[in-house]
PDB file of N, CA and C in Angstrom:
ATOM      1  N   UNK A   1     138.696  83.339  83.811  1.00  0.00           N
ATOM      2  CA  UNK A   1     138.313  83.685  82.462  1.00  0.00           C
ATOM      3  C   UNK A   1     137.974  85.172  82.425  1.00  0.00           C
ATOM      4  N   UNK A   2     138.623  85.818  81.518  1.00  0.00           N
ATOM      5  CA  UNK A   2     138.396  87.368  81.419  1.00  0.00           C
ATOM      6  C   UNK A   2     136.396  87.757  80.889  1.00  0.00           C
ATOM      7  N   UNK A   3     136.329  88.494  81.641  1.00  0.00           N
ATOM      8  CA  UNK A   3     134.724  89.308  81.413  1.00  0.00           C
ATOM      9  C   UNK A   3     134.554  88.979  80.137  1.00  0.00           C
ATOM     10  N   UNK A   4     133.396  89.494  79.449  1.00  0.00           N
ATOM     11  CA  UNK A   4     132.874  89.466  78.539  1.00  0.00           C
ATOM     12  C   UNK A   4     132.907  91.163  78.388  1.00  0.00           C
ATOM     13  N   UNK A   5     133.615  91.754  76.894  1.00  0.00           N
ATOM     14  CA  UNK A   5     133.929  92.962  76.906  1.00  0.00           C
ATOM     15  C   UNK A   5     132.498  93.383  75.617  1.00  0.00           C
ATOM     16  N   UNK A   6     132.160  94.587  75.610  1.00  0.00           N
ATOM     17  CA  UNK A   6     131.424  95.389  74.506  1.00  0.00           C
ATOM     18  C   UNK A   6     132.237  95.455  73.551  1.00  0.00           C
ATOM     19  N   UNK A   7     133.047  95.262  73.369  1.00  0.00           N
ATOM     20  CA  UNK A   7     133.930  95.118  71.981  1.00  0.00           C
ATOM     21  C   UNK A   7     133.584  93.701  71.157  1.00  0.00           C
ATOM     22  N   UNK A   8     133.513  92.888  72.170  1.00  0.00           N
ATOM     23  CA  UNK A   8     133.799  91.103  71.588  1.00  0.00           C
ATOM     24  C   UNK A   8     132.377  91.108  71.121  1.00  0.00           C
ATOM     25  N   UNK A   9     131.184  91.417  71.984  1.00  0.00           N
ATOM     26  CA  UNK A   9     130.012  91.284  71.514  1.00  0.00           C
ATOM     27  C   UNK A   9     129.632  91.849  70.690  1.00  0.00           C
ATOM     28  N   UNK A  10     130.084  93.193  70.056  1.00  0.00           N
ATOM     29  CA  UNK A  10     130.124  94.243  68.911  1.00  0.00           C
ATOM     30  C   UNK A  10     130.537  93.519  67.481  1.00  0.00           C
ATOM     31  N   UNK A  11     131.942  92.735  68.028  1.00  0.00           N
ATOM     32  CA  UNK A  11     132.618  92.430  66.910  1.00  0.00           C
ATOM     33  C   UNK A  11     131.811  90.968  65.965  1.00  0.00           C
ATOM     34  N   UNK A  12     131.724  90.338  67.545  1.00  0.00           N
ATOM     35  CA  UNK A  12     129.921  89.102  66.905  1.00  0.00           C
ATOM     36  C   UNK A  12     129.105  89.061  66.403  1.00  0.00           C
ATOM     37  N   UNK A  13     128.349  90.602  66.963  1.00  0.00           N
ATOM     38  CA  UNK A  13     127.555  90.960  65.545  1.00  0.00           C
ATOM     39  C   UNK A  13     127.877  91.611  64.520  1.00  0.00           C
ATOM     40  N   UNK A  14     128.842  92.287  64.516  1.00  0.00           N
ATOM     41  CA  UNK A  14     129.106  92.840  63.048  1.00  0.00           C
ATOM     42  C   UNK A  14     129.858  91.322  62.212  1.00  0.00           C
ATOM     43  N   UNK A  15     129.551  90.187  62.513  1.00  0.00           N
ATOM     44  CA  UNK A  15     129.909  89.126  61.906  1.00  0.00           C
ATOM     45  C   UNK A  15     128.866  88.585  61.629  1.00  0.00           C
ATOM     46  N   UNK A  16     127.791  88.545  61.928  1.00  0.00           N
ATOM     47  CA  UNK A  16     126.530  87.713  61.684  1.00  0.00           C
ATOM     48  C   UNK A  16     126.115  88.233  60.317  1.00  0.00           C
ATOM     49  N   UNK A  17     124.933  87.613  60.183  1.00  0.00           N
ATOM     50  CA  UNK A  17     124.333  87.922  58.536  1.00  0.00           C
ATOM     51  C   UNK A  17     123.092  88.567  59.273  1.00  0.00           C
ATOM     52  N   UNK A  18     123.051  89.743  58.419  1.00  0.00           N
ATOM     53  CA  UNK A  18     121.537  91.055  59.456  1.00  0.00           C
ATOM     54  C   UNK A  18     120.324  90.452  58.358  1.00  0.00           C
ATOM     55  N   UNK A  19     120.535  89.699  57.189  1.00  0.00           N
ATOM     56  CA  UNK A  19     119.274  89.655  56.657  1.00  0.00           C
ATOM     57  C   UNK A  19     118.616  87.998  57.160  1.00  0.00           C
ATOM     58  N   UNK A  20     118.953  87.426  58.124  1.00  0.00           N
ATOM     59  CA  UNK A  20     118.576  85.692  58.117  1.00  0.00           C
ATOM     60  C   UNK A  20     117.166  86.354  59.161  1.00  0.00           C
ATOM     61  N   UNK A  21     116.318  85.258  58.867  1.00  0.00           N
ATOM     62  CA  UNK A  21     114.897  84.893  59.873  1.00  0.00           C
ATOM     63  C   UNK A  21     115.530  85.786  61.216  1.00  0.00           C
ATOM     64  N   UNK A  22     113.750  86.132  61.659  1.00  0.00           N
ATOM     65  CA  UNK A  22     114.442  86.553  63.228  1.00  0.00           C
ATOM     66  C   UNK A  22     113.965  85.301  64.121  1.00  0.00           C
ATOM     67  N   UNK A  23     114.062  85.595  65.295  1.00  0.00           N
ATOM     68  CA  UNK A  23     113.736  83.984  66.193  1.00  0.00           C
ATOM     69  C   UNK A  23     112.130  84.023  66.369  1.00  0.00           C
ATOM     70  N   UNK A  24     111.748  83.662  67.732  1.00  0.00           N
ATOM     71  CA  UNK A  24     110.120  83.857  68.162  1.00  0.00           C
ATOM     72  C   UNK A  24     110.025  85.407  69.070  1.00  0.00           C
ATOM     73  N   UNK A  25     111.239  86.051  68.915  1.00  0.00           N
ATOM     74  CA  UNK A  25     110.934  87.414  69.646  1.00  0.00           C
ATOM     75  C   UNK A  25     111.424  88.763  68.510  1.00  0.00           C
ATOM     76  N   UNK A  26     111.461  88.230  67.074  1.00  0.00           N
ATOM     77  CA  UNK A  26     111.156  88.993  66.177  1.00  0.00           C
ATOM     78  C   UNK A  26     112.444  89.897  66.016  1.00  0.00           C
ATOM     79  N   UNK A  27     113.548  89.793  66.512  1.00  0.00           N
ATOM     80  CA  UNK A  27     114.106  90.700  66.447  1.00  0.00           C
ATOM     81  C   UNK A  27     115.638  90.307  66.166  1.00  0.00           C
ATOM     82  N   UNK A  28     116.316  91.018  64.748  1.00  0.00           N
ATOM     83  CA  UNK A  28     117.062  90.748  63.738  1.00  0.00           C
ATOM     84  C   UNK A  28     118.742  90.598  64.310  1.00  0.00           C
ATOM     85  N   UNK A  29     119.219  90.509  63.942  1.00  0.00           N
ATOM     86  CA  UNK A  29     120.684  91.072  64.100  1.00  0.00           C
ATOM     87  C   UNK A  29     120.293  92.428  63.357  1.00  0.00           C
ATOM     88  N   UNK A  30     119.782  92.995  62.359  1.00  0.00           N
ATOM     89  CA  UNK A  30     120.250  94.053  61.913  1.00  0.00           C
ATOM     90  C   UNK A  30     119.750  95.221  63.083  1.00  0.00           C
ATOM     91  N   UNK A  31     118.799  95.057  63.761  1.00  0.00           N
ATOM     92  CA  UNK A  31     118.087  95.435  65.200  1.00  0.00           C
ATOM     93  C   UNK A  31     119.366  95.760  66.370  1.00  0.00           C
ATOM     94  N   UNK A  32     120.072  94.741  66.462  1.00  0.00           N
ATOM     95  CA  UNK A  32     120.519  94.994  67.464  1.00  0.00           C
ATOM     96  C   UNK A  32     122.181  95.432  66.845  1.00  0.00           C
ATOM     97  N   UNK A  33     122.128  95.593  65.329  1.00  0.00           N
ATOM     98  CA  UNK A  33     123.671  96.327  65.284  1.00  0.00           C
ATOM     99  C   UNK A  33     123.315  97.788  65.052  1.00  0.00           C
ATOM    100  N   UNK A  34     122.033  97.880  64.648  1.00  0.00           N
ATOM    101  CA  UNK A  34     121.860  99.613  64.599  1.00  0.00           C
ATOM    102  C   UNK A  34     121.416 100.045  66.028  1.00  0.00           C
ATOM    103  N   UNK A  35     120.824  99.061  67.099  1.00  0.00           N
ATOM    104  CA  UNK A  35     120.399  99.809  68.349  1.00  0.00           C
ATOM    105  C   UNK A  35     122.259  99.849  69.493  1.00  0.00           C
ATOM    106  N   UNK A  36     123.022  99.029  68.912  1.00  0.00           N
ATOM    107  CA  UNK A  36     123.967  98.776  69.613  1.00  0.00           C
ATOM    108  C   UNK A  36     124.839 100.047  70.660  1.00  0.00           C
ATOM    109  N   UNK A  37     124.208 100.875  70.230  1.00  0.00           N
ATOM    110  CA  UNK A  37     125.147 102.056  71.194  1.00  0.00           C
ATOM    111  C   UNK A  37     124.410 102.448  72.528  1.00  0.00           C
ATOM    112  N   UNK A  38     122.842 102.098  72.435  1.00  0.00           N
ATOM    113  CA  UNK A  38     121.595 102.048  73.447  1.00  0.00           C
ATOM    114  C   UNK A  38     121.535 100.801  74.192  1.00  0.00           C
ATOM    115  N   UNK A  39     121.620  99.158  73.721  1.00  0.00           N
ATOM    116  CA  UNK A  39     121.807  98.724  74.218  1.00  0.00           C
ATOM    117  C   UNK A  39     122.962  97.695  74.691  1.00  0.00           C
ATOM    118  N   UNK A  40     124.072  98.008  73.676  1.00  0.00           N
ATOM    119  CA  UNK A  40     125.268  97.191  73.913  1.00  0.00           C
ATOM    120  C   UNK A  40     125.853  97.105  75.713  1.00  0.00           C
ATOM    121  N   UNK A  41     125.268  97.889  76.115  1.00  0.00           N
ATOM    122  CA  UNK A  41     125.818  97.364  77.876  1.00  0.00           C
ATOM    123  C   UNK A  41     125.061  96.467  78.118  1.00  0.00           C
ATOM    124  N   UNK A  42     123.917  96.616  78.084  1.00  0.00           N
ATOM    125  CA  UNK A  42     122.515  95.763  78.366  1.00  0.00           C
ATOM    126  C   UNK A  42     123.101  93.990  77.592  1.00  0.00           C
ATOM    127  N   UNK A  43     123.427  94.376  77.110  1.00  0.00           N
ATOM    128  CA  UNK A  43     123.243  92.941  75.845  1.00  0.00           C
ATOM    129  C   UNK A  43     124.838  91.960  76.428  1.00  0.00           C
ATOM    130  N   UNK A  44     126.178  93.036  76.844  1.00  0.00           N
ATOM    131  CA  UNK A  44     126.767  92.503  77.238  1.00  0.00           C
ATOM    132  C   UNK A  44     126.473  91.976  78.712  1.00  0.00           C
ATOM    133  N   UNK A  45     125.816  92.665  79.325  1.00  0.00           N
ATOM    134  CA  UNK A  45     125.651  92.159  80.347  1.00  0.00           C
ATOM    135  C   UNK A  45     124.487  90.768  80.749  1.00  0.00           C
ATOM    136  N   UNK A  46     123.882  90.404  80.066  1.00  0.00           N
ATOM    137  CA  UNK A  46     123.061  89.608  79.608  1.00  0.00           C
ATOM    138  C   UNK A  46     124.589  88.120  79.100  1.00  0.00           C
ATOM    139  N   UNK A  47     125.362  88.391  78.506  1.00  0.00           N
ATOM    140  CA  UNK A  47     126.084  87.779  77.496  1.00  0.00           C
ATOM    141  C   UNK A  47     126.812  86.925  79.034  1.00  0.00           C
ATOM    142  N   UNK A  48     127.563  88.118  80.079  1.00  0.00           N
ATOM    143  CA  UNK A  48     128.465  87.886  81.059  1.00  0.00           C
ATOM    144  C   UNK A  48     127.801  87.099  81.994  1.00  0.00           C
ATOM    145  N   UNK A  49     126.286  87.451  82.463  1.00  0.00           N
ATOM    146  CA  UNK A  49     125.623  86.552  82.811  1.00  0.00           C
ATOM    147  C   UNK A  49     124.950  84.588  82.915  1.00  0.00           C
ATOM    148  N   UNK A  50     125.245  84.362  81.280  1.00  0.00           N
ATOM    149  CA  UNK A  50     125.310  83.471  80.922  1.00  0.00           C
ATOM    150  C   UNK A  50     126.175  82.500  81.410  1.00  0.00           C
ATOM    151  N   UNK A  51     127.562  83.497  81.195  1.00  0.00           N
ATOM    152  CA  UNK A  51     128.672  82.581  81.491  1.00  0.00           C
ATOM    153  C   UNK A  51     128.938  82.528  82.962  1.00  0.00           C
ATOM    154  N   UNK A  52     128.491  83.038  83.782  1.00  0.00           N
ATOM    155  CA  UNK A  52     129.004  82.845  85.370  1.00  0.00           C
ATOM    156  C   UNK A  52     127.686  81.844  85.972  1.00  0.00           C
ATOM    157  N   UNK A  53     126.446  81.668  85.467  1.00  0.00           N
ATOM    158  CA  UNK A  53     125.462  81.018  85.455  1.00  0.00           C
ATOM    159  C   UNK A  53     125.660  79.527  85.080  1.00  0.00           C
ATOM    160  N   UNK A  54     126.056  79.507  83.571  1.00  0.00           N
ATOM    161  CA  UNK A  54     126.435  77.904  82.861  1.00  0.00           C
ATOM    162  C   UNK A  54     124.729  78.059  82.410  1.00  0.00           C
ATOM    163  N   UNK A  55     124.047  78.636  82.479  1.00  0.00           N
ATOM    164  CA  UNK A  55     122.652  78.495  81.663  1.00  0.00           C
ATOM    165  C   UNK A  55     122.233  79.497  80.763  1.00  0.00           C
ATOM    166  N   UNK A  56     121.425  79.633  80.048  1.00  0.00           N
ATOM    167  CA  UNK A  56     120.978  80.694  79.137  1.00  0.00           C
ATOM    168  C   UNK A  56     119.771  80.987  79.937  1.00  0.00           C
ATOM    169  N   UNK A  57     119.015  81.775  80.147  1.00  0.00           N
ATOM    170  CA  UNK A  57     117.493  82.562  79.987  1.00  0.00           C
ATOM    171  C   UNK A  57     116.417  81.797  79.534  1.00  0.00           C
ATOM    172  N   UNK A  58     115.597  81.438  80.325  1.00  0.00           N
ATOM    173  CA  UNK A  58     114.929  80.499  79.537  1.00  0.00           C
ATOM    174  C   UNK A  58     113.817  81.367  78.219  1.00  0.00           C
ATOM    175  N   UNK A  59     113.689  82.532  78.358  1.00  0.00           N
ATOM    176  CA  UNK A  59     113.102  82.973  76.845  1.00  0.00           C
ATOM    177  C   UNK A  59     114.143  83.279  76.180  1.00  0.00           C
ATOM    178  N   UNK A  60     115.214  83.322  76.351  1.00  0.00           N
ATOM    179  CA  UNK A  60     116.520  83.536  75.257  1.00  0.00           C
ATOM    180  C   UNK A  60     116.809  81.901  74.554  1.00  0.00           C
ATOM    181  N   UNK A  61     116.485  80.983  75.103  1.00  0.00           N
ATOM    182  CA  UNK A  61     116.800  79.350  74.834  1.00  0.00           C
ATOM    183  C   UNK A  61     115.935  79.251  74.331  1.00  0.00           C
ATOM    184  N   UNK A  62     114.648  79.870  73.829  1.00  0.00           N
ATOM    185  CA  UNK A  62     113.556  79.301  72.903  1.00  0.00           C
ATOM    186  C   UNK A  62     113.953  78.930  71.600  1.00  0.00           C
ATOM    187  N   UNK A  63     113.658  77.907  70.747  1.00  0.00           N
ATOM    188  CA  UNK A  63     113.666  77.724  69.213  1.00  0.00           C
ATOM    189  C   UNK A  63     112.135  77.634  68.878  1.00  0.00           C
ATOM    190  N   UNK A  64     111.784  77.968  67.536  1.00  0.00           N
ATOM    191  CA  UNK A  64     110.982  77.592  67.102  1.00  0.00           C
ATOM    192  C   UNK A  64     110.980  76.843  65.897  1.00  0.00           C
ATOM    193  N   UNK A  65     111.309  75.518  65.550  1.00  0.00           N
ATOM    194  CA  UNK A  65     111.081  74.856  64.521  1.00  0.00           C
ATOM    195  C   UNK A  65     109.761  74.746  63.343  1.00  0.00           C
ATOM    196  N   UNK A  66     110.835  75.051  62.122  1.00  0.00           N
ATOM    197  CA  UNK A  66     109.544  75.312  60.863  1.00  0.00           C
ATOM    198  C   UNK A  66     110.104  74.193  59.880  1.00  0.00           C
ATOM    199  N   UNK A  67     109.288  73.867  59.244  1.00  0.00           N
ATOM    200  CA  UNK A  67     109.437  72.814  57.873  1.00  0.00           C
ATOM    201  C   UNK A  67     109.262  73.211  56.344  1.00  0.00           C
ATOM    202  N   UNK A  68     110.268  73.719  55.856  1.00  0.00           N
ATOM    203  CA  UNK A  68     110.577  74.384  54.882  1.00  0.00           C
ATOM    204  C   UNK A  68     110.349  73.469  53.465  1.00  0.00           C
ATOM    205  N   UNK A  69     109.093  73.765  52.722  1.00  0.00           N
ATOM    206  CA  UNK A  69     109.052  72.474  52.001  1.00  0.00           C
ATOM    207  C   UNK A  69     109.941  72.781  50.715  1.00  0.00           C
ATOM    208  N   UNK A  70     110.859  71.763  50.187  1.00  0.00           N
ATOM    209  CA  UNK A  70     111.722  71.690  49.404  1.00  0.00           C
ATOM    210  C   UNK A  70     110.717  71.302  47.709  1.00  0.00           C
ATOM    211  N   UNK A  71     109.757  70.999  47.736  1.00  0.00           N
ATOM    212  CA  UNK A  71     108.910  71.167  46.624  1.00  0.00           C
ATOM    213  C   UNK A  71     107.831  71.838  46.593  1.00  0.00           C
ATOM    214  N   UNK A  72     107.300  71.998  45.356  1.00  0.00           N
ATOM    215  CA  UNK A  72     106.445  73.152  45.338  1.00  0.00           C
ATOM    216  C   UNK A  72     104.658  72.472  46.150  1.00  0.00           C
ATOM    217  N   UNK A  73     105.128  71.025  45.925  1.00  0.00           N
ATOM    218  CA  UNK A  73     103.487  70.400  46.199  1.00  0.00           C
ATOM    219  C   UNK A  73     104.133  69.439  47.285  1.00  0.00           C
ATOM    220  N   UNK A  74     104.676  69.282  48.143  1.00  0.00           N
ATOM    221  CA  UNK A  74     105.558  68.277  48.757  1.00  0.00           C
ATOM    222  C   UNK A  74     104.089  67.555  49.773  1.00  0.00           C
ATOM    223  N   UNK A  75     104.087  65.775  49.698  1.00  0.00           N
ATOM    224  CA  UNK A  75     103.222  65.246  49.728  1.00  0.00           C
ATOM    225  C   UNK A  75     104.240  64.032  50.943  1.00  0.00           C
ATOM    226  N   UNK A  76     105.438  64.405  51.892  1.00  0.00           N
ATOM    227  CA  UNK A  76     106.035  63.543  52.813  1.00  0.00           C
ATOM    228  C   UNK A  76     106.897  64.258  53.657  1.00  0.00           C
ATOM    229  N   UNK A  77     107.276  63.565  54.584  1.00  0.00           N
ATOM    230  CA  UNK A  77     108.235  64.572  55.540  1.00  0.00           C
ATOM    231  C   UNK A  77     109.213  64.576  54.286  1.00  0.00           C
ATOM    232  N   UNK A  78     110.017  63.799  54.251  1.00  0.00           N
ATOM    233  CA  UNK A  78     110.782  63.431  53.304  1.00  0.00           C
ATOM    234  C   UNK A  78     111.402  65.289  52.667  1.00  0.00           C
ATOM    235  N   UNK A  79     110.093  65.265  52.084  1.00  0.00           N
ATOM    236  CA  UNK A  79     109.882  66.704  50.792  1.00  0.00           C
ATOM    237  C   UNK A  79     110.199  68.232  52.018  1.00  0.00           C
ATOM    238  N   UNK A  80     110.660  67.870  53.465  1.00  0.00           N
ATOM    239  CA  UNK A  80     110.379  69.368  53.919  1.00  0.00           C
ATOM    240  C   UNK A  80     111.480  69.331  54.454  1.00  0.00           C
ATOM    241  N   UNK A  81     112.522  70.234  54.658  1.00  0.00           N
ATOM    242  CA  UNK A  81     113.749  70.723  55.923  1.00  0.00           C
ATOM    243  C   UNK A  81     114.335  71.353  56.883  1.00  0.00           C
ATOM    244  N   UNK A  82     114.023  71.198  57.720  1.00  0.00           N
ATOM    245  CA  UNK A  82     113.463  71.824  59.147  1.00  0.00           C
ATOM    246  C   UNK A  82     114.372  72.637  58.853  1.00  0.00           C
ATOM    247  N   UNK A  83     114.327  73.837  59.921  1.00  0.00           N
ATOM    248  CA  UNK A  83     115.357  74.634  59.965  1.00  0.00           C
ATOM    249  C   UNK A  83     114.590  75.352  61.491  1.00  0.00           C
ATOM    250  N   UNK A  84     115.363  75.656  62.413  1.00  0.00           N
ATOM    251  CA  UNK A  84     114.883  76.257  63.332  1.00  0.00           C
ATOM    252  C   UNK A  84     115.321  77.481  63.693  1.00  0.00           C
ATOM    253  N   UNK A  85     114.466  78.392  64.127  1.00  0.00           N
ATOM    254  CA  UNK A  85     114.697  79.936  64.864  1.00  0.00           C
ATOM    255  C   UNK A  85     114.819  80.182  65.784  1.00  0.00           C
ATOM    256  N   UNK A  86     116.068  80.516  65.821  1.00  0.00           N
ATOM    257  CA  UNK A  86     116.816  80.926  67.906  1.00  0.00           C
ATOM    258  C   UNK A  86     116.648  82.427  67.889  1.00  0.00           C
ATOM    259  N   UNK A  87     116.716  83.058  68.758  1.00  0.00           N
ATOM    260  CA  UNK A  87     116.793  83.898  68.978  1.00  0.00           C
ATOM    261  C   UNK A  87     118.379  85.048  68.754  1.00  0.00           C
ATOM    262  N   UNK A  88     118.025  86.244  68.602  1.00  0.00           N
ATOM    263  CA  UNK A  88     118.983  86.402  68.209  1.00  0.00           C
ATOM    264  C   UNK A  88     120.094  86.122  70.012  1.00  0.00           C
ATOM    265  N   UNK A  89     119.656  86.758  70.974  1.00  0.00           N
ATOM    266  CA  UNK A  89     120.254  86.883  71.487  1.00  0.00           C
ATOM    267  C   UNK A  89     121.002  85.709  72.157  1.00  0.00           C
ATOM    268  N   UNK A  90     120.710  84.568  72.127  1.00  0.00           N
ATOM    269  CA  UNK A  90     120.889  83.284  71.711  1.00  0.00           C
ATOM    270  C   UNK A  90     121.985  83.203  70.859  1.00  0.00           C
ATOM    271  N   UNK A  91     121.872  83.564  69.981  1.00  0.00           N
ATOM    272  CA  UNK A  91     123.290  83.018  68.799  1.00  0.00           C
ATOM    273  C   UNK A  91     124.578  84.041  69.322  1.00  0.00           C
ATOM    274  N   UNK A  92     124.033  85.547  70.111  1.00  0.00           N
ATOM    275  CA  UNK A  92     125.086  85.892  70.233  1.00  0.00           C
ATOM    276  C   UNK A  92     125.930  84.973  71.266  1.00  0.00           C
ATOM    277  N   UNK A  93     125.288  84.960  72.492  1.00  0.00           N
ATOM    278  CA  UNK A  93     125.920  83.896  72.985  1.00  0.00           C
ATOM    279  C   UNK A  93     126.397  82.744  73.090  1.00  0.00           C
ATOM    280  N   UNK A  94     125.917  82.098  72.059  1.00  0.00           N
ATOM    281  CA  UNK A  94     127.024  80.787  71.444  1.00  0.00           C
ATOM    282  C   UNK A  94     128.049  81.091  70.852  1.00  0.00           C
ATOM    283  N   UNK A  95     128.007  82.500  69.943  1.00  0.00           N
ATOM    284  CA  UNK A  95     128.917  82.372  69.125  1.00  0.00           C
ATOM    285  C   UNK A  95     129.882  83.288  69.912  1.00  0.00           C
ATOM    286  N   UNK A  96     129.877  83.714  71.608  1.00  0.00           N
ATOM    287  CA  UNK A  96     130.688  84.544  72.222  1.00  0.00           C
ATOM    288  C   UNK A  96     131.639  82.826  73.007  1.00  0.00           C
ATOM    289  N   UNK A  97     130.982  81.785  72.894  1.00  0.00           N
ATOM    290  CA  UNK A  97     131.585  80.756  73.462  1.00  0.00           C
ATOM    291  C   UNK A  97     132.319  79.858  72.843  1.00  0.00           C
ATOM    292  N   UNK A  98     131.508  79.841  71.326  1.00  0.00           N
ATOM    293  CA  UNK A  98     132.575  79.635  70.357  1.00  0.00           C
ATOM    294  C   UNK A  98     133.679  79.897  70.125  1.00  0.00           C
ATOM    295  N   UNK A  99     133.721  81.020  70.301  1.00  0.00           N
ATOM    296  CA  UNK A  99     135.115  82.051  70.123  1.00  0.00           C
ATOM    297  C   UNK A  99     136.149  81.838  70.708  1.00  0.00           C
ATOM    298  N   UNK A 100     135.577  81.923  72.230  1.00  0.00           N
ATOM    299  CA  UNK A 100     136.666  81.716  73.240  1.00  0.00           C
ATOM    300  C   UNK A 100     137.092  80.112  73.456  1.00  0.00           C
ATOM    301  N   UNK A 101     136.092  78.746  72.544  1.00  0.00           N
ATOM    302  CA  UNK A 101     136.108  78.111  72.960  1.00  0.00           C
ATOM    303  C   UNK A 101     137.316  77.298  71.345  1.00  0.00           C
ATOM    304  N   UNK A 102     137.088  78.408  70.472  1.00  0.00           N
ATOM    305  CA  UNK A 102     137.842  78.222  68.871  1.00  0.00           C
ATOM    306  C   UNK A 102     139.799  77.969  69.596  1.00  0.00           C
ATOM    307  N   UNK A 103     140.516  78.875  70.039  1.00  0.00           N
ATOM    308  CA  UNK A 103     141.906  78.370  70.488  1.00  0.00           C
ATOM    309  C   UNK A 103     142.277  77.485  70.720  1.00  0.00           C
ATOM    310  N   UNK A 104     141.153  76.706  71.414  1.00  0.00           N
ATOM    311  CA  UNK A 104     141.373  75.110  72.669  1.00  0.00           C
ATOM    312  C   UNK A 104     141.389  73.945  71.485  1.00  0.00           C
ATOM    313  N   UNK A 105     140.379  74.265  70.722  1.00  0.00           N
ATOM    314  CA  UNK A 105     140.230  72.977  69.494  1.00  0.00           C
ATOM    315  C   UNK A 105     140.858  72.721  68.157  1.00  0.00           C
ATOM    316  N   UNK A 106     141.101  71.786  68.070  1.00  0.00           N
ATOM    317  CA  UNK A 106     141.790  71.743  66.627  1.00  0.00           C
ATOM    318  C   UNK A 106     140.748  71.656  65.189  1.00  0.00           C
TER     319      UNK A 106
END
Protein backbone atom coordinates (compact mmCIF):
# COMPACT_ATOMS: atom_id res chain seq x y z
CA UNK A 1 0.00 0.00 0.00
CA UNK A 2 1.50 3.35 -1.08
CA UNK A 3 2.58 5.91 2.00
CA UNK A 4 0.38 8.28 3.11
CA UNK A 5 1.34 11.55 1.01
CA UNK A 6 0.91 15.53 2.36
CA UNK A 7 -1.13 16.07 -0.51
CA UNK A 8 -3.96 13.33 0.38
CA UNK A 9 -4.05 14.65 3.93
CA UNK A 10 -4.21 18.37 2.64
CA UNK A 11 -6.81 17.44 0.21
CA UNK A 12 -9.00 15.77 3.49
CA UNK A 13 -8.98 18.67 5.05
CA UNK A 14 -9.69 21.09 2.64
CA UNK A 15 -12.88 18.74 2.41
CA UNK A 16 -14.06 18.83 5.88
CA UNK A 17 -16.46 21.50 7.25
CA UNK A 18 -13.88 24.15 9.45
CA UNK A 19 -17.02 25.43 11.30
CA UNK A 20 -18.40 21.81 13.12
CA UNK A 21 -17.67 21.28 17.17
CA UNK A 22 -14.03 20.68 17.98
CA UNK A 23 -13.37 17.22 19.84
CA UNK A 24 -12.05 17.05 23.74
CA UNK A 25 -8.63 18.59 22.53
CA UNK A 26 -10.33 21.75 21.23
CA UNK A 27 -8.94 21.99 18.12
CA UNK A 28 -10.91 22.73 14.71
CA UNK A 29 -10.29 21.67 11.26
CA UNK A 30 -10.13 25.33 10.57
CA UNK A 31 -6.79 25.07 13.05
CA UNK A 32 -5.22 22.67 11.32
CA UNK A 33 -5.96 24.01 7.56
CA UNK A 34 -4.49 27.42 8.44
CA UNK A 35 -1.51 25.79 10.60
CA UNK A 36 -1.04 23.20 7.70
CA UNK A 37 2.29 24.37 6.22
CA UNK A 38 3.90 24.10 10.09
CA UNK A 39 2.42 21.09 10.76
CA UNK A 40 1.35 19.08 7.72
CA UNK A 41 4.56 16.71 8.02
CA UNK A 42 3.82 16.21 11.61
CA UNK A 43 0.11 15.37 10.97
CA UNK A 44 1.05 13.16 8.01
CA UNK A 45 3.21 11.40 9.81
CA UNK A 46 0.94 10.70 12.66
CA UNK A 47 -1.74 9.67 9.71
CA UNK A 48 1.18 6.93 8.19
CA UNK A 49 1.60 5.75 11.56
CA UNK A 50 -1.81 4.66 12.11
CA UNK A 51 -1.80 2.64 9.21
CA UNK A 52 1.39 0.45 9.68
CA UNK A 53 0.18 0.10 13.46
CA UNK A 54 -3.76 -1.00 12.63
CA UNK A 55 -4.46 1.29 15.85
CA UNK A 56 -5.10 4.93 16.44
CA UNK A 57 -3.40 6.88 19.55
CA UNK A 58 -5.14 6.37 22.33
CA UNK A 59 -5.74 10.36 22.96
CA UNK A 60 -6.50 10.69 19.24
CA UNK A 61 -9.45 7.72 19.77
CA UNK A 62 -11.10 9.80 22.46
CA UNK A 63 -14.95 10.77 21.89
CA UNK A 64 -16.78 12.72 24.02
CA UNK A 65 -20.50 12.17 23.94
CA UNK A 66 -23.11 15.13 24.52
CA UNK A 67 -27.01 15.06 24.50
CA UNK A 68 -28.31 17.66 22.44
CA UNK A 69 -31.80 18.39 23.67
CA UNK A 70 -34.21 18.53 20.73
CA UNK A 71 -36.81 20.63 22.92
CA UNK A 72 -36.65 23.61 24.57
CA UNK A 73 -37.82 21.93 28.16
CA UNK A 74 -37.09 18.21 27.19
CA UNK A 75 -38.32 16.07 30.27
CA UNK A 76 -36.89 12.12 28.62
CA UNK A 77 -34.04 10.62 26.89
CA UNK A 78 -36.40 10.32 24.22
CA UNK A 79 -36.33 14.53 23.84
CA UNK A 80 -32.21 14.53 23.48
CA UNK A 81 -29.68 13.35 20.42
CA UNK A 82 -26.49 12.35 21.15
CA UNK A 83 -24.02 13.41 18.93
CA UNK A 84 -20.40 12.78 19.77
CA UNK A 85 -16.91 14.68 19.49
CA UNK A 86 -13.84 12.99 17.92
CA UNK A 87 -11.14 14.59 17.55
CA UNK A 88 -10.09 16.26 14.76
CA UNK A 89 -7.19 14.30 14.16
CA UNK A 90 -9.25 11.29 14.37
CA UNK A 91 -11.60 12.08 11.50
CA UNK A 92 -8.61 12.85 9.49
CA UNK A 93 -7.69 9.48 9.72
CA UNK A 94 -10.80 7.73 8.99
CA UNK A 95 -11.54 9.72 6.35
CA UNK A 96 -7.70 8.98 4.87
CA UNK A 97 -9.08 5.14 5.09
CA UNK A 98 -12.17 5.84 3.71
CA UNK A 99 -10.74 7.02 0.73
CA UNK A 100 -8.47 4.47 -0.01
CA UNK A 101 -10.97 2.10 1.23
CA UNK A 102 -14.01 4.08 -1.33
CA UNK A 103 -12.51 2.01 -4.89
CA UNK A 104 -12.88 -1.56 -3.22
CA UNK A 105 -16.73 -0.94 -2.36
CA UNK A 106 -19.68 -0.64 -4.21
Amino acid sequence: MAPVSKEEVEDILKSMQKDKSPGLDGWTVKFFQHFFEFIGDKLMAVVEESKHTGSIFHPFNSTFLALVPKTDLPSSFEEFRPISLCTCVYKIIAKVIASRLKPFLS
